[in-house]
N, C-alpha and C. Protein backbone atom coordinates (compact mmCIF):
# COMPACT_ATOMS: atom_id res chain seq x y z
N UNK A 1 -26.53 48.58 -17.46
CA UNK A 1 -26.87 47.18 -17.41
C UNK A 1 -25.80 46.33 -18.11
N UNK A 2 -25.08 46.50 -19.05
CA UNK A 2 -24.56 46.06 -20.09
C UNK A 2 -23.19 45.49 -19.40
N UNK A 3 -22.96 47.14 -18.87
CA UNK A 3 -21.45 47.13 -17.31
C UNK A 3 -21.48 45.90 -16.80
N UNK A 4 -22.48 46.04 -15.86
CA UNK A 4 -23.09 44.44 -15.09
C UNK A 4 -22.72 43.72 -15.45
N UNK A 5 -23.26 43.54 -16.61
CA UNK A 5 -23.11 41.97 -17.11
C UNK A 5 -21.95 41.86 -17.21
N UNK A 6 -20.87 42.58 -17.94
CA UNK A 6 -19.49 42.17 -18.42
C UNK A 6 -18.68 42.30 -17.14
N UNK A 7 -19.50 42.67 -15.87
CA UNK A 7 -18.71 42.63 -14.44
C UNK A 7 -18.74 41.48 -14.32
N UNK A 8 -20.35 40.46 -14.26
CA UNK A 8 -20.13 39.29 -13.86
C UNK A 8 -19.69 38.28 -14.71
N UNK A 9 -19.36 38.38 -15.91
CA UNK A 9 -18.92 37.03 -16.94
C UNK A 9 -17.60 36.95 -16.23
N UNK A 10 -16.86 38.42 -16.08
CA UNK A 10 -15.81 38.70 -16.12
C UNK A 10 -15.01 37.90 -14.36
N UNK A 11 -16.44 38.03 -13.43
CA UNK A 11 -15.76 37.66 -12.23
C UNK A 11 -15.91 36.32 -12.18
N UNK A 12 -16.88 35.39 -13.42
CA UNK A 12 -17.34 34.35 -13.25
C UNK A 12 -16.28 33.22 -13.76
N UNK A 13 -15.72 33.55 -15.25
CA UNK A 13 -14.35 32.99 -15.71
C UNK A 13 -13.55 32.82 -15.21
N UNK A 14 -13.28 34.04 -13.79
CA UNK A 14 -12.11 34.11 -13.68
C UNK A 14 -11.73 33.52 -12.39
N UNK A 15 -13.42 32.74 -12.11
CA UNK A 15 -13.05 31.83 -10.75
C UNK A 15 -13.11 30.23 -11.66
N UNK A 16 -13.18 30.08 -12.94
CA UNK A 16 -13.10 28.99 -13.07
C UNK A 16 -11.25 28.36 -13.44
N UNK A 17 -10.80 28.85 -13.06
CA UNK A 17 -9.71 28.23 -13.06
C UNK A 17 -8.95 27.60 -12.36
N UNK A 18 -7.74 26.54 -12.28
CA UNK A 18 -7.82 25.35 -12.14
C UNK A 18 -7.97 25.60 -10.20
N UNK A 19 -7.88 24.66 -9.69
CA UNK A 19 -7.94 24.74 -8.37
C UNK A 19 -6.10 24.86 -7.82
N UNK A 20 -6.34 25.38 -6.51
CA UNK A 20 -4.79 25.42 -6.25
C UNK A 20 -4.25 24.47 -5.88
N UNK A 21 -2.88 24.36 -6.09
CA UNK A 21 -1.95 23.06 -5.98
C UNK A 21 -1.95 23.01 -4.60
N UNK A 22 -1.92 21.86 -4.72
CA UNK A 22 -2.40 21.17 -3.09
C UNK A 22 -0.92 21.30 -1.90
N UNK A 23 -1.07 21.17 -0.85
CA UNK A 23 -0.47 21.77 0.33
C UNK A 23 0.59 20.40 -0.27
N UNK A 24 2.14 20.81 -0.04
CA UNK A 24 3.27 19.38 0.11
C UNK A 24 2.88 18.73 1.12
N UNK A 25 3.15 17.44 0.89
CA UNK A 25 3.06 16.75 1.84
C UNK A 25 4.63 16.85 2.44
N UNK A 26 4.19 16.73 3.96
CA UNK A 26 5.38 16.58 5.26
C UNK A 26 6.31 15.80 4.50
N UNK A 27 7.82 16.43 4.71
CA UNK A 27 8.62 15.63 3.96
C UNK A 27 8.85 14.22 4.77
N UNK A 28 9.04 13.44 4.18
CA UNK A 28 9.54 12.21 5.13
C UNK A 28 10.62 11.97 5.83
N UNK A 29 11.06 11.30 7.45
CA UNK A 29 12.04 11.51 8.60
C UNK A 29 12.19 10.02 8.05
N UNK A 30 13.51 9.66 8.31
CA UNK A 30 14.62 8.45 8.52
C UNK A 30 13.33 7.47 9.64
N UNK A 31 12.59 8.31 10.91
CA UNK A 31 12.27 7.20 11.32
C UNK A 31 10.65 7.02 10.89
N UNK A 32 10.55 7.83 9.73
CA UNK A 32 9.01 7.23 8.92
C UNK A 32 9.27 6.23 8.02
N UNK A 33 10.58 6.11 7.41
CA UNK A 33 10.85 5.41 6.43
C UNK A 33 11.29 3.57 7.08
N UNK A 34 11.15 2.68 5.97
CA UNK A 34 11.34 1.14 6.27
C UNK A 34 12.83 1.72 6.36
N UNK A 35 13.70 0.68 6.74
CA UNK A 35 15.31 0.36 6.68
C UNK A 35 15.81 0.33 5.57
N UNK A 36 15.13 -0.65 4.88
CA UNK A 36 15.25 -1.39 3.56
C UNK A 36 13.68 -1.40 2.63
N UNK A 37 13.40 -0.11 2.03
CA UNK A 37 11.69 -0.03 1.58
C UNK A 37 11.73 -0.56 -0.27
N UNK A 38 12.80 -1.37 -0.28
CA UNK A 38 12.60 -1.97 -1.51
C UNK A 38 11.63 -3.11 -1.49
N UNK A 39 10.77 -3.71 -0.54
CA UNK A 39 10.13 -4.28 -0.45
C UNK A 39 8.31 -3.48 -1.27
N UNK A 40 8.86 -2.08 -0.96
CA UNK A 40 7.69 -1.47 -1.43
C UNK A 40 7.11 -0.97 -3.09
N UNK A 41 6.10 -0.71 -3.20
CA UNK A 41 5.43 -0.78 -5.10
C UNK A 41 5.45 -2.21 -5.20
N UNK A 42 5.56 -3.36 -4.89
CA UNK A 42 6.00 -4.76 -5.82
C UNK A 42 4.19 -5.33 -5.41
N UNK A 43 3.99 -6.26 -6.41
CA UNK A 43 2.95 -7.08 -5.98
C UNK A 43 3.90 -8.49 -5.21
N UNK A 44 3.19 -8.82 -3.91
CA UNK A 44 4.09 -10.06 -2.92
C UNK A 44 3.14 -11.12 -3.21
N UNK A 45 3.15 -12.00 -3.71
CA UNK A 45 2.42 -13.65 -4.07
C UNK A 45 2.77 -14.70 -2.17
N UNK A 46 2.10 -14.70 -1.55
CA UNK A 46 2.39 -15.52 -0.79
C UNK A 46 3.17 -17.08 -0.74
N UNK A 47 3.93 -17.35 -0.28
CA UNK A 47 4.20 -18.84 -0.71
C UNK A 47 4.60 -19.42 0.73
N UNK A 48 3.64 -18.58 2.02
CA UNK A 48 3.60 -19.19 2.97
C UNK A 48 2.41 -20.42 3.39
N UNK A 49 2.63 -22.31 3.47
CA UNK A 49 1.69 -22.74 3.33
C UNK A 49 0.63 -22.52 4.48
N UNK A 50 -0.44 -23.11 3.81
CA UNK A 50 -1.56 -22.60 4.52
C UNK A 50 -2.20 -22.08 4.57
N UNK A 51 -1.40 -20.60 3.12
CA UNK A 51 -2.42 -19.28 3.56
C UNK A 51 -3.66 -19.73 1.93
N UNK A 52 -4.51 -18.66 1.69
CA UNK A 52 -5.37 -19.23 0.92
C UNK A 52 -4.62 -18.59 -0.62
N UNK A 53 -5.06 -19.33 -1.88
CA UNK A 53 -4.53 -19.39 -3.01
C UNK A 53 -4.44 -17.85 -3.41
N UNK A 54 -3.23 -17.43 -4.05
CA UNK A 54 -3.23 -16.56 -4.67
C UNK A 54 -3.12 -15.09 -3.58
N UNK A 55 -2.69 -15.13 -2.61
CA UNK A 55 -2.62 -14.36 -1.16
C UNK A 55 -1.78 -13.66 -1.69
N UNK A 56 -2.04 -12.36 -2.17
CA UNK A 56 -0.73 -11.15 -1.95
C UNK A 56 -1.17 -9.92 -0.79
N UNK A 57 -0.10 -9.26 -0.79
CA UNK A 57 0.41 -7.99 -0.66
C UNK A 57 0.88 -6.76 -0.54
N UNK A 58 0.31 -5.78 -1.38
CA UNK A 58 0.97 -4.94 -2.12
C UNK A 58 1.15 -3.08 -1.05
N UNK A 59 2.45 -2.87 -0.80
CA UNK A 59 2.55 -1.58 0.40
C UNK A 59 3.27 -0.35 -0.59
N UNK A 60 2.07 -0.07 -0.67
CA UNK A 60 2.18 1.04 -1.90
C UNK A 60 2.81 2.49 -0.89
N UNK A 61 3.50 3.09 -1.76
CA UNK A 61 4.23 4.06 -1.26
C UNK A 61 3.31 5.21 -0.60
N UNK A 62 2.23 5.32 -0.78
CA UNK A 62 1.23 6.15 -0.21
C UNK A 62 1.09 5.45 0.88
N UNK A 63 1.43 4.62 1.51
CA UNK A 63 1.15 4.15 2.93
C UNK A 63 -0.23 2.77 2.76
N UNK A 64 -0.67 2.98 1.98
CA UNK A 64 -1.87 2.01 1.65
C UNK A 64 -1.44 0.55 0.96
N UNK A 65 -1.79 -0.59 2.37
CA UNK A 65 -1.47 -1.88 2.21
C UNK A 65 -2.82 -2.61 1.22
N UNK A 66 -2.11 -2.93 0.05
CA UNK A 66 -3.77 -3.94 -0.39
C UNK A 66 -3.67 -5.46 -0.19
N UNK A 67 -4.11 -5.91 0.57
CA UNK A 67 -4.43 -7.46 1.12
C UNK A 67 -5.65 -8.08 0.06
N UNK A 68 -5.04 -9.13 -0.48
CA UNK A 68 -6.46 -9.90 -1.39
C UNK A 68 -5.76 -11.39 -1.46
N UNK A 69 -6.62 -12.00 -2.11
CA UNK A 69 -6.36 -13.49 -2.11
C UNK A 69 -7.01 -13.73 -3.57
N UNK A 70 -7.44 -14.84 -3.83
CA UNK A 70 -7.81 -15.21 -5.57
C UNK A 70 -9.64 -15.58 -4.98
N UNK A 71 -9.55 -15.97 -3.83
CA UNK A 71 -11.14 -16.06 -3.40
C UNK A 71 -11.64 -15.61 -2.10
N UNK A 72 -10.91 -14.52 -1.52
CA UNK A 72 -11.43 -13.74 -0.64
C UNK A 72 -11.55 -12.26 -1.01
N UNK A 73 -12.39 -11.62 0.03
CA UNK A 73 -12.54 -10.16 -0.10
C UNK A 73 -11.07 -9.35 0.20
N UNK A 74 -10.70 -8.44 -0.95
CA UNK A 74 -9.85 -7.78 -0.70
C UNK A 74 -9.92 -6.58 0.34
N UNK A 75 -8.56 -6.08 1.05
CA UNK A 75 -8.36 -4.95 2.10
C UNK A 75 -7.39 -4.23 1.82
N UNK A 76 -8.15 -3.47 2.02
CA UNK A 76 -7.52 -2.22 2.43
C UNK A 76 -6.78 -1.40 3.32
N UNK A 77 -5.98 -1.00 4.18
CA UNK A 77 -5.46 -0.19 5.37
C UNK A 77 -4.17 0.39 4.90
N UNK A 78 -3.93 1.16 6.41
CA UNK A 78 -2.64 2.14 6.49
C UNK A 78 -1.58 1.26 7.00
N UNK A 79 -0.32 0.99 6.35
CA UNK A 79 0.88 0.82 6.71
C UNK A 79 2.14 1.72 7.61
N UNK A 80 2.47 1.15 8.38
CA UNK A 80 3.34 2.52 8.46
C UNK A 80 5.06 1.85 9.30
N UNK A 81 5.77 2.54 10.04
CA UNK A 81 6.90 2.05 10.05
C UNK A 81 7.19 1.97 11.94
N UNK A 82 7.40 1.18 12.53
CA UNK A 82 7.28 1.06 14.16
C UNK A 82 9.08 0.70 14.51
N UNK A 83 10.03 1.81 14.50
CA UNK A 83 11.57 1.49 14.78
C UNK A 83 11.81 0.19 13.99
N UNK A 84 12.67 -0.59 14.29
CA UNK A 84 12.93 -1.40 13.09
C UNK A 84 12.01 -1.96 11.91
N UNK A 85 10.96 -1.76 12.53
CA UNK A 85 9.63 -3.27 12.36
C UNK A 85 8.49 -2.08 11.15
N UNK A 86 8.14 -2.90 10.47
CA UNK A 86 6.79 -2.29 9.73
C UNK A 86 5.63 -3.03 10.39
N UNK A 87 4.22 -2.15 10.48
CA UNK A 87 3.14 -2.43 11.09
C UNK A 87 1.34 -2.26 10.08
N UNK A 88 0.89 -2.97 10.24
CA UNK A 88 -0.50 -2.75 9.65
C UNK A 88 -1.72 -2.88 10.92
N UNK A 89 -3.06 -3.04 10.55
CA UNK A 89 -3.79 -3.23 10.91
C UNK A 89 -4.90 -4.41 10.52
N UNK A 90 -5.13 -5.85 10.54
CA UNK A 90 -5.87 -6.38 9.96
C UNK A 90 -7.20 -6.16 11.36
N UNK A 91 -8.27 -5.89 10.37
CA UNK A 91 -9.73 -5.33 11.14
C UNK A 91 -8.65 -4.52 12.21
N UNK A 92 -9.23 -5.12 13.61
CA UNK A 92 -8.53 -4.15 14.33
C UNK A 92 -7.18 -4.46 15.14
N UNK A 93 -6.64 -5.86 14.72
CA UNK A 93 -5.51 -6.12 15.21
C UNK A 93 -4.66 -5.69 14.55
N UNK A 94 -3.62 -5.12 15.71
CA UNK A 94 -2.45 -4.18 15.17
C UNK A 94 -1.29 -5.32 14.94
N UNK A 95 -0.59 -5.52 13.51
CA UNK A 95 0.82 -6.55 13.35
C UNK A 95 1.66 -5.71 13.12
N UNK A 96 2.83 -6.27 13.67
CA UNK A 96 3.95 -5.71 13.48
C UNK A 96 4.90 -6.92 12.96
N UNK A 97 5.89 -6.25 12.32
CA UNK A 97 6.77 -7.17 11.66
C UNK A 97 8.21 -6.82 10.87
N UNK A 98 9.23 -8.26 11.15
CA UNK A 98 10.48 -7.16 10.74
C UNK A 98 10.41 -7.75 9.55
N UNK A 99 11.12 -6.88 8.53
CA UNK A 99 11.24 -7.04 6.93
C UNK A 99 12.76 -7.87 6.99
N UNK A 100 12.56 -9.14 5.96
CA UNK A 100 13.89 -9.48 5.64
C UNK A 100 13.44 -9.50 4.42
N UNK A 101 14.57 -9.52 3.46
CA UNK A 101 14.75 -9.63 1.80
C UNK A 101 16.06 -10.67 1.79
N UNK A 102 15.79 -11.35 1.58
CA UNK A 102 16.98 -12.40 1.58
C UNK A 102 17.66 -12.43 0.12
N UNK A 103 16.62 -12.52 -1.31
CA UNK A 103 16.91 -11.52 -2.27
C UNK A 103 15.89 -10.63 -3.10
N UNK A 104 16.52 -10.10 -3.79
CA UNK A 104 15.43 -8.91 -4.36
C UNK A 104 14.10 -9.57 -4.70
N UNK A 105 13.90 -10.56 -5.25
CA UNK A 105 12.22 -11.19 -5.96
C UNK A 105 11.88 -12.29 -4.19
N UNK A 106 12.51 -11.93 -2.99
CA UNK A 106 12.16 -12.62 -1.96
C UNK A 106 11.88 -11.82 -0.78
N UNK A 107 10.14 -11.79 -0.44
CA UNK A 107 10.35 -11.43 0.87
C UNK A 107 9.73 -12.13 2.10
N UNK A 108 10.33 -11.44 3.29
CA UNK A 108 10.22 -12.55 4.83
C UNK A 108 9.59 -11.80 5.56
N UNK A 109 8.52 -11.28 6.12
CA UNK A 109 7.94 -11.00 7.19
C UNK A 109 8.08 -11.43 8.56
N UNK A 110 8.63 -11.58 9.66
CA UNK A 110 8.81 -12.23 10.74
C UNK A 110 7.68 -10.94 11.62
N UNK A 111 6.66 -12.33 11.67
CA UNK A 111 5.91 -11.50 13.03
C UNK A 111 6.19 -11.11 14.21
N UNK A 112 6.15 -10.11 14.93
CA UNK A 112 6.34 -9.64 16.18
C UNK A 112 5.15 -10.55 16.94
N UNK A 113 5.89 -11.04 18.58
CA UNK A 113 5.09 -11.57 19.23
C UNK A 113 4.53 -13.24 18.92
N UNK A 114 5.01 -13.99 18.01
CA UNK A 114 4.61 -14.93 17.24
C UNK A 114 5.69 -15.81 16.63
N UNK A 115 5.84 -16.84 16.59
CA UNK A 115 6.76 -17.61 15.98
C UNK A 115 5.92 -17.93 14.53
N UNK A 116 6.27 -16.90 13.70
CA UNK A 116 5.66 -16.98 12.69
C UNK A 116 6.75 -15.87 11.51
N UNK A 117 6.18 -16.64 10.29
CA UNK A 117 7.23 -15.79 9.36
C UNK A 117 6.12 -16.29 8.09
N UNK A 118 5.90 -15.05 7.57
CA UNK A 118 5.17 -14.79 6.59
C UNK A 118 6.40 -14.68 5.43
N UNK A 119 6.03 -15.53 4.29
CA UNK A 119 7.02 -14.94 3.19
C UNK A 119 6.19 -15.21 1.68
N UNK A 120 7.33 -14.71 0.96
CA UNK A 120 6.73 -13.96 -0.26
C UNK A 120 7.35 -14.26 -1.38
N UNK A 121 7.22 -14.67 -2.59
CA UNK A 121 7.75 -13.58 -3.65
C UNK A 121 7.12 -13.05 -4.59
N UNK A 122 7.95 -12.18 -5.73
CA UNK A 122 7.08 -10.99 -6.44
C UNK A 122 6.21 -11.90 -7.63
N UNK A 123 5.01 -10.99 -8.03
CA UNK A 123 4.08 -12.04 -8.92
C UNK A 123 5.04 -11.64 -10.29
N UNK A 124 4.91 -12.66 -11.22
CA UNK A 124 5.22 -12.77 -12.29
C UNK A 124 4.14 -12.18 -13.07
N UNK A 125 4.02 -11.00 -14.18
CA UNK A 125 3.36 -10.67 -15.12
C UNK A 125 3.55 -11.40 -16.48
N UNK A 126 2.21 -11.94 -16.58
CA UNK A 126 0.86 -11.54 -16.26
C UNK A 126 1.09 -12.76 -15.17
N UNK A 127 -0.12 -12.20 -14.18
CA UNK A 127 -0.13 -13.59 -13.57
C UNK A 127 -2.18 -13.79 -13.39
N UNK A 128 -2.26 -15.22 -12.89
CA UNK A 128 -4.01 -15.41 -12.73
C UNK A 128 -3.47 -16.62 -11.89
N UNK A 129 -5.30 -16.10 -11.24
CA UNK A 129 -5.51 -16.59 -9.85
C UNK A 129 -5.41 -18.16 -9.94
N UNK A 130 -4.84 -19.27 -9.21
CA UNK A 130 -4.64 -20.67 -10.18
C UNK A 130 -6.29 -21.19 -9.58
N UNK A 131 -6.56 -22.08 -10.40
CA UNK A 131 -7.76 -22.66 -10.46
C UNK A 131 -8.34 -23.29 -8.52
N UNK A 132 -9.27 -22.82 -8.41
CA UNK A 132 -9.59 -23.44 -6.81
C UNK A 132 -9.39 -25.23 -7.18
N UNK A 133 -9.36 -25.32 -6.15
CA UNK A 133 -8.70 -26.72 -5.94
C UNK A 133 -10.14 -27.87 -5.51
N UNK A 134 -10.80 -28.80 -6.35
CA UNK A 134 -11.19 -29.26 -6.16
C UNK A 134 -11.57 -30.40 -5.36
């Protein structure tokens, strides 16, 4: 009986250890990558008019775009890279768009399909949402 037992402590410890290191991820190809992906990690402050206060950004290197504003619901989706152009998904419309950086704290979105140009620059830390506009 005694055997037993020190069979199972013994098989029980020895599954508690850590879990296995997770599968690499696929290395990344020239045509997964932006042209120019210094646009990416930064928080982007909108300073296109029109859009609503406090509108960023942010295309985090995991592929995950976070879209928020200072008084709307923030989003979530997958980013990814379409030959020259970077692409998202807002709900279910697919945008595409070419990246300009005109300079490093500046960026230009030019929509595909659209006479439109989304632009940007990086938020200043700390930054807060400016007061709604009465």
């Amino acid at each position: 009986m005694r055997k037993t037992l020190i069979a199972i402590a013994v098989l029980t410890v020895s599954g508690c250890g850590e879990d296995p290191a997770p599968a690499p991820a696929a290395a990344a190809t020239p045509e997964s990558q932006p042209a120019d992906p210094a646009f990416v990690g930064k928080v982007w402050i909108s300073t296109t008019p029109g859009t609503p206060l406090g509108s960023m950004m942010i295309f985090m290197p995991d592929r995950t775009l976070v879209m928020d504003s200072c008084f709307e619901t923030y989003r979530l989706s997958k980013w990814g890279v379409a030959g020259e152009r970077i692409r998202w998904l807002e709900d279910t419309i697919p945008i595409e768009a070419a990246v300009d950086m005109p300079r490093p704290h500046q960026l230009i979105l030019k929509v595909a399909g659209r006479d439109e140009e989304l632009s940007f620059t990086t938020a200043n830390v700390p930054y807060t949402c400016p007061d709604m506009p009465k």
